[in-house]
C-alpha atoms as a PDB file:
ATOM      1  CA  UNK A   1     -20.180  14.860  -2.563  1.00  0.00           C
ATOM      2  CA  UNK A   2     -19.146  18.536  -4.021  1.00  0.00           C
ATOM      3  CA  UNK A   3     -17.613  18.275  -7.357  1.00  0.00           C
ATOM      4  CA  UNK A   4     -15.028  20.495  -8.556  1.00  0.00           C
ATOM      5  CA  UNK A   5     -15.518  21.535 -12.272  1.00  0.00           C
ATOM      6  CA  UNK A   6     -12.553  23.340 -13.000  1.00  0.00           C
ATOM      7  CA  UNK A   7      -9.219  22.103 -11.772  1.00  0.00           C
ATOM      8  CA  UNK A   8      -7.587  25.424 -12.079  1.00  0.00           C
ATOM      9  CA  UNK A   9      -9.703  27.375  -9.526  1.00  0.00           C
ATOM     10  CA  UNK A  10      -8.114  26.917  -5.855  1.00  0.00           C
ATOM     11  CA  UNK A  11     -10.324  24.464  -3.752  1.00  0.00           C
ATOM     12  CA  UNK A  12     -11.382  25.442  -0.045  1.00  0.00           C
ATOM     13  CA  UNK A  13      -9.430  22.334   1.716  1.00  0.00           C
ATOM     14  CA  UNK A  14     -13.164  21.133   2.410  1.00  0.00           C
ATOM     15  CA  UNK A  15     -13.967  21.252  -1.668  1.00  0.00           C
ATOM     16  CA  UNK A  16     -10.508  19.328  -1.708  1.00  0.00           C
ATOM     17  CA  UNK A  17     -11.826  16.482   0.957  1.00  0.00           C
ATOM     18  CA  UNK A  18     -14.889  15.776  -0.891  1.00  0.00           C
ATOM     19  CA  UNK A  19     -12.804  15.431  -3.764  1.00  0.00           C
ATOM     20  CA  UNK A  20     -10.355  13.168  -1.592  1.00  0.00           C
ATOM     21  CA  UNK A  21     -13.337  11.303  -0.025  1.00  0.00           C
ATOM     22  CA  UNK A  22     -14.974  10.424  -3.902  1.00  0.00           C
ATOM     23  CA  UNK A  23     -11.724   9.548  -5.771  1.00  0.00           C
ATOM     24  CA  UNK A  24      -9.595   7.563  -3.183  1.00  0.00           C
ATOM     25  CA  UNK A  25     -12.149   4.620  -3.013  1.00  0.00           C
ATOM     26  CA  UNK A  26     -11.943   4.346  -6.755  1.00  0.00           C
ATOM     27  CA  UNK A  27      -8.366   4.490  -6.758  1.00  0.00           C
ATOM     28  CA  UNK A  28      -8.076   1.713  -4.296  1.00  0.00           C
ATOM     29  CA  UNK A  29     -10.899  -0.595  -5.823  1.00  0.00           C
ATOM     30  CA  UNK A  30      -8.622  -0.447  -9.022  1.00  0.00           C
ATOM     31  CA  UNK A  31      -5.460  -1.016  -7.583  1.00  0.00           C
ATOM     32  CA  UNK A  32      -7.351  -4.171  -5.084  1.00  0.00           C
ATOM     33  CA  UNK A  33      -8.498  -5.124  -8.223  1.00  0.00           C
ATOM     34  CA  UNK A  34      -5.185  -5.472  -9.827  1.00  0.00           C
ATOM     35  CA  UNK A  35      -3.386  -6.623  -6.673  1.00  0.00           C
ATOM     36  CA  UNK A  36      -6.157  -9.811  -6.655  1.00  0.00           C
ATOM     37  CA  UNK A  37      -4.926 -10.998 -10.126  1.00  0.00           C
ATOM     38  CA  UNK A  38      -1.761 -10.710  -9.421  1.00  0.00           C
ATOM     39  CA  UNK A  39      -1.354 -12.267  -5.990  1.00  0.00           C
ATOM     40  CA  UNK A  40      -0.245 -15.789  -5.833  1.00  0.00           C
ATOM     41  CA  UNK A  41      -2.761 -18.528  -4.794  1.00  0.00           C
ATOM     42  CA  UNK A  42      -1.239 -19.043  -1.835  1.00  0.00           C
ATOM     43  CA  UNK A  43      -2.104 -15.707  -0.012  1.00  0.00           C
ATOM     44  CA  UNK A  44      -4.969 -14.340   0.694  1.00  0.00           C
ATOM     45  CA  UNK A  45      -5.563 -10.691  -0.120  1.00  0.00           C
ATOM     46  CA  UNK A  46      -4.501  -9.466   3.560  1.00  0.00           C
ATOM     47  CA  UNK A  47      -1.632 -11.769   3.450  1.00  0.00           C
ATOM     48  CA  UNK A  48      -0.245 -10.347   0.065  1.00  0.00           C
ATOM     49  CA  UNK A  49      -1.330  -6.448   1.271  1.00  0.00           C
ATOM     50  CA  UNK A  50       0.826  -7.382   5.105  1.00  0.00           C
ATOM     51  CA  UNK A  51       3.458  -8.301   2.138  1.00  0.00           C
ATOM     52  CA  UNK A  52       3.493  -5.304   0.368  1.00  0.00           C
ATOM     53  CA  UNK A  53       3.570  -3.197   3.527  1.00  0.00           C
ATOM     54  CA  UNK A  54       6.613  -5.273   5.295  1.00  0.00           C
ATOM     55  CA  UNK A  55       7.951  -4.671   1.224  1.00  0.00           C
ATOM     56  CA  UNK A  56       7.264  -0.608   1.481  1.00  0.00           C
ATOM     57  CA  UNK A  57       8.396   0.033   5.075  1.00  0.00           C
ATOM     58  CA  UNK A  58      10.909  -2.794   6.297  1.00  0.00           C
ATOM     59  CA  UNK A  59      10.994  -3.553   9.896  1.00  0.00           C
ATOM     60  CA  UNK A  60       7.723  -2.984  10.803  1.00  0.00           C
ATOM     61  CA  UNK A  61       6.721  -3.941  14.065  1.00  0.00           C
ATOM     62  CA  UNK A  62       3.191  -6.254  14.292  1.00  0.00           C
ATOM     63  CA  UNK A  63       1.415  -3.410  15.511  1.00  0.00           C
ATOM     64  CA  UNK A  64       1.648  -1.416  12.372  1.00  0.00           C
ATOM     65  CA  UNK A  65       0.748  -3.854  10.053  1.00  0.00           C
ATOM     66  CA  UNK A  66      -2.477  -4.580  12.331  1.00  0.00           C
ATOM     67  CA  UNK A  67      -3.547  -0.762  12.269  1.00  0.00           C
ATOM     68  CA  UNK A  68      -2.822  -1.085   8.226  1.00  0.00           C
ATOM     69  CA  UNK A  69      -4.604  -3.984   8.142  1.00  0.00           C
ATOM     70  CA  UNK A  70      -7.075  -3.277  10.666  1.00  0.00           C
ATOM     71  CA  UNK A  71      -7.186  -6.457  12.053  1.00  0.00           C
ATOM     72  CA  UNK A  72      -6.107  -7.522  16.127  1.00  0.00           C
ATOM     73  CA  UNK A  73      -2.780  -8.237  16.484  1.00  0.00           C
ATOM     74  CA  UNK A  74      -3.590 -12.225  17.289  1.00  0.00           C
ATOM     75  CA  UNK A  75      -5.262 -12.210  13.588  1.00  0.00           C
ATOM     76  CA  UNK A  76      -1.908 -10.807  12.838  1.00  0.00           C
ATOM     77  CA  UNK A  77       0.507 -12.950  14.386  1.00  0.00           C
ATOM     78  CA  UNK A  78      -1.826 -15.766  12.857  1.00  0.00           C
ATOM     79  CA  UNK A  79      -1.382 -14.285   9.231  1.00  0.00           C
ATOM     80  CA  UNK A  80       2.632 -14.188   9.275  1.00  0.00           C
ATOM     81  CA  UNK A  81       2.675 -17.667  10.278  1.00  0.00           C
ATOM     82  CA  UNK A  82       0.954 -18.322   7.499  1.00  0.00           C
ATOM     83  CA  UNK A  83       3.593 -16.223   5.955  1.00  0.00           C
ATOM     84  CA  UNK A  84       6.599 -17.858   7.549  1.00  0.00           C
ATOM     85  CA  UNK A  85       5.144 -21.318   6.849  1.00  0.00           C
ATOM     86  CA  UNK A  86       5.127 -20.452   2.963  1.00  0.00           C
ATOM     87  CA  UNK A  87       8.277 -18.860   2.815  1.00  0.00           C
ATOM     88  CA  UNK A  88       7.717 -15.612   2.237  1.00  0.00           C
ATOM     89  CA  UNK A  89       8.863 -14.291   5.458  1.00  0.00           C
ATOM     90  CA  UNK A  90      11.276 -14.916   7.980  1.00  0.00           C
ATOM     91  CA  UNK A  91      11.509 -13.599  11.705  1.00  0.00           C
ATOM     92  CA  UNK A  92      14.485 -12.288  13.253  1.00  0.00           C
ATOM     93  CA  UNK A  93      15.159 -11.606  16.828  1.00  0.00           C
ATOM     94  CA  UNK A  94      15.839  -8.004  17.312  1.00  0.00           C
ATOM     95  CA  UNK A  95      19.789  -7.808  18.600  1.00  0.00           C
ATOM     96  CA  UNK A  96      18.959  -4.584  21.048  1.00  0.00           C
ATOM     97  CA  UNK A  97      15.977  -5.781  22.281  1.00  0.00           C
ATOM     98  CA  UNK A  98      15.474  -9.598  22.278  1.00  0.00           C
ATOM     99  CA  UNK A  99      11.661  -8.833  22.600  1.00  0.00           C
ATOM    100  CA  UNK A 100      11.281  -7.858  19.403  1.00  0.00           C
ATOM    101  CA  UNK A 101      10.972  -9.445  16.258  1.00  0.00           C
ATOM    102  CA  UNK A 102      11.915  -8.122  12.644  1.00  0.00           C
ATOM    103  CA  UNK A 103       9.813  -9.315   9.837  1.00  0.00           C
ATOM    104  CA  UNK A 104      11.655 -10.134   6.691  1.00  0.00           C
ATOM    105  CA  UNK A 105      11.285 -10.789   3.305  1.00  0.00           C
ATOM    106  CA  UNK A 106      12.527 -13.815   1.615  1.00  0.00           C
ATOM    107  CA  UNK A 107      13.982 -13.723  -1.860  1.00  0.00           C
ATOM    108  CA  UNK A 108      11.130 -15.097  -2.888  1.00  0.00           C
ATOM    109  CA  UNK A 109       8.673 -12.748  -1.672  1.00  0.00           C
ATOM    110  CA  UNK A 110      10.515 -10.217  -3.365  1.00  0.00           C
ATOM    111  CA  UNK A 111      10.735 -11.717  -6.337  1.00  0.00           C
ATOM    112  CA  UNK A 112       6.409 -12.116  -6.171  1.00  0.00           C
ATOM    113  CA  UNK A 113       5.966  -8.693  -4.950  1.00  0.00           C
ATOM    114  CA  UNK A 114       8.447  -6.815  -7.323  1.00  0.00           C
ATOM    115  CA  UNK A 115       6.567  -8.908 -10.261  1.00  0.00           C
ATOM    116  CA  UNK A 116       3.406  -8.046  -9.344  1.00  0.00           C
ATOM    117  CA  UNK A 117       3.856  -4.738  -8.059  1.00  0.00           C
ATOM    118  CA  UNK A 118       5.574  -3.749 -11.784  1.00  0.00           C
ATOM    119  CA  UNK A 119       2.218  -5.312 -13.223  1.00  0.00           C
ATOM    120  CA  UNK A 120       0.112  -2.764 -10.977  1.00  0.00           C
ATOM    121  CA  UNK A 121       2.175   0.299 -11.952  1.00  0.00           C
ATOM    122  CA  UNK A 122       1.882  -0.726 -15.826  1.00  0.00           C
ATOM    123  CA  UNK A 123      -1.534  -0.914 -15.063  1.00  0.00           C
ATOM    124  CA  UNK A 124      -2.305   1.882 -13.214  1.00  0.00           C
ATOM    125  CA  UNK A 125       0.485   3.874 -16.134  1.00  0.00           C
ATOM    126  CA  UNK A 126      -1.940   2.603 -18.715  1.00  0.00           C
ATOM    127  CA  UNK A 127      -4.615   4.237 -17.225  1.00  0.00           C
ATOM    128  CA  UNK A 128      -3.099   7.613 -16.774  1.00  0.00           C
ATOM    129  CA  UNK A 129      -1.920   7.543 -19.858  1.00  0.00           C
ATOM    130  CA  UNK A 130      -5.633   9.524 -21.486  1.00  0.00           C
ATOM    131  CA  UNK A 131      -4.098  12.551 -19.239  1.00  0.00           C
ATOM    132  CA  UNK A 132      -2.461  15.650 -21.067  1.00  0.00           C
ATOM    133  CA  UNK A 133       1.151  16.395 -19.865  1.00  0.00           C
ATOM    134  CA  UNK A 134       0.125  19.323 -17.450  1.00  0.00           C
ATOM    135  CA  UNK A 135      -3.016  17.143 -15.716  1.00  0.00           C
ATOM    136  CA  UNK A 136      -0.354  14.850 -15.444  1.00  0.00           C
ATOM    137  CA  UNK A 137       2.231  17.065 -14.076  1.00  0.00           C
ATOM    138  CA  UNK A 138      -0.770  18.349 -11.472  1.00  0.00           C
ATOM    139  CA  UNK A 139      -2.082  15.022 -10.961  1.00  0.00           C
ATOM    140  CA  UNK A 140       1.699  14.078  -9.838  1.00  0.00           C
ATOM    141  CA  UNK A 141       2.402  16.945  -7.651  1.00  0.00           C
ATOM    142  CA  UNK A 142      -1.097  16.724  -5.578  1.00  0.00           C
ATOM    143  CA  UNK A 143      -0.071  13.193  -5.115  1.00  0.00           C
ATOM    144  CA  UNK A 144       3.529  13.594  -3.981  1.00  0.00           C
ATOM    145  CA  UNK A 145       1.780  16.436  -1.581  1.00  0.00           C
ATOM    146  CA  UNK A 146      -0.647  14.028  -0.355  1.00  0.00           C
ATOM    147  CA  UNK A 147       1.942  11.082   0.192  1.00  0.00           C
ATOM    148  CA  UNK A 148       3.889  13.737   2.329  1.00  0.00           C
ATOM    149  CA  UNK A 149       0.635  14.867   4.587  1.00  0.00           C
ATOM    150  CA  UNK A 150      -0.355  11.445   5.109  1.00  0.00           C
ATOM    151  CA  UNK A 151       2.962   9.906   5.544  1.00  0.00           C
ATOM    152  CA  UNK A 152       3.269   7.194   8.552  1.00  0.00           C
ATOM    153  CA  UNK A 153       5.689   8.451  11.084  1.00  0.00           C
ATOM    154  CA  UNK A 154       9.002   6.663  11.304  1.00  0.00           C
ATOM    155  CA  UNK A 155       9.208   4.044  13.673  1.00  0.00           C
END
């Protein structure tokens, strides 16, 4: 892929996906990386991410953490049993619609996640640390822009 040399020259939004397309994977194999050492040894990786994502966005229904996952929603259902059976999570019948279920978090999967999430962020601060304050400042902006683009709509 394209590389941009100079950071301060404005980047066709195809210059800006190549970028997008060579640093993201990176980005995520450091922060799997850190998310495998500090997962409990109870959960699988896809168990701990369906953890984080119930953690980040609250009552989601099944079908969102399958398309996050990108697993069927059996494989699913499966994987918060696990989840249920180890206390992590508990499921609530939905008081409008007795159909639906809401996922939550036990104390003690908060307690895991906010511990190990902290440890990923002091990580990840670590290694943004080599920046300069105004690659830092740009680095933090394009990011905020890209969390809004690429936001998940609200349920």
């Amino acid at each position: 892929m394209k590389q941009l040399n100079n950071s301060t020259i404005p980047a066709p939004p195809l210059d800006c996906a190549d970028v997008l397309l060579d640093a993201v994977p990176l980005v995520m194999a450091a922060i799997r990386a850190e998310f495998q050492r500090c997962r409990p040894a109870d959960l699988n990786a896809p168990q701990f991410r369906a953890l984080a994502f119930i953690y980040r966005h609250g009552d989601a229904p099944l079908a969102a953490i399958a398309d996050f996952l990108g697993l069927s929603l059996s494989s699913v259902s499966k994987l918060v049993d696990h989840l249920v059976a180890c206390g992590y999570v508990r499921r609530e019948v939905c008081r409008e619609d007795r159909r639906r279920v809401h996922l939550r978090l036990t104390a003690k999967a908060q307690h895991t996640l906010s511990r190990a999430l902290a440890q990923i962020r002091e990580r990840l601060g670590g290694m943004l640390a080599g920046l300069d304050a105004p690659a830092l400042a740009q680095t933090t902006g394009a990011l905020a822009h890209l969390n809004e683009l690429f936001a998940l709509p609200s349920a």
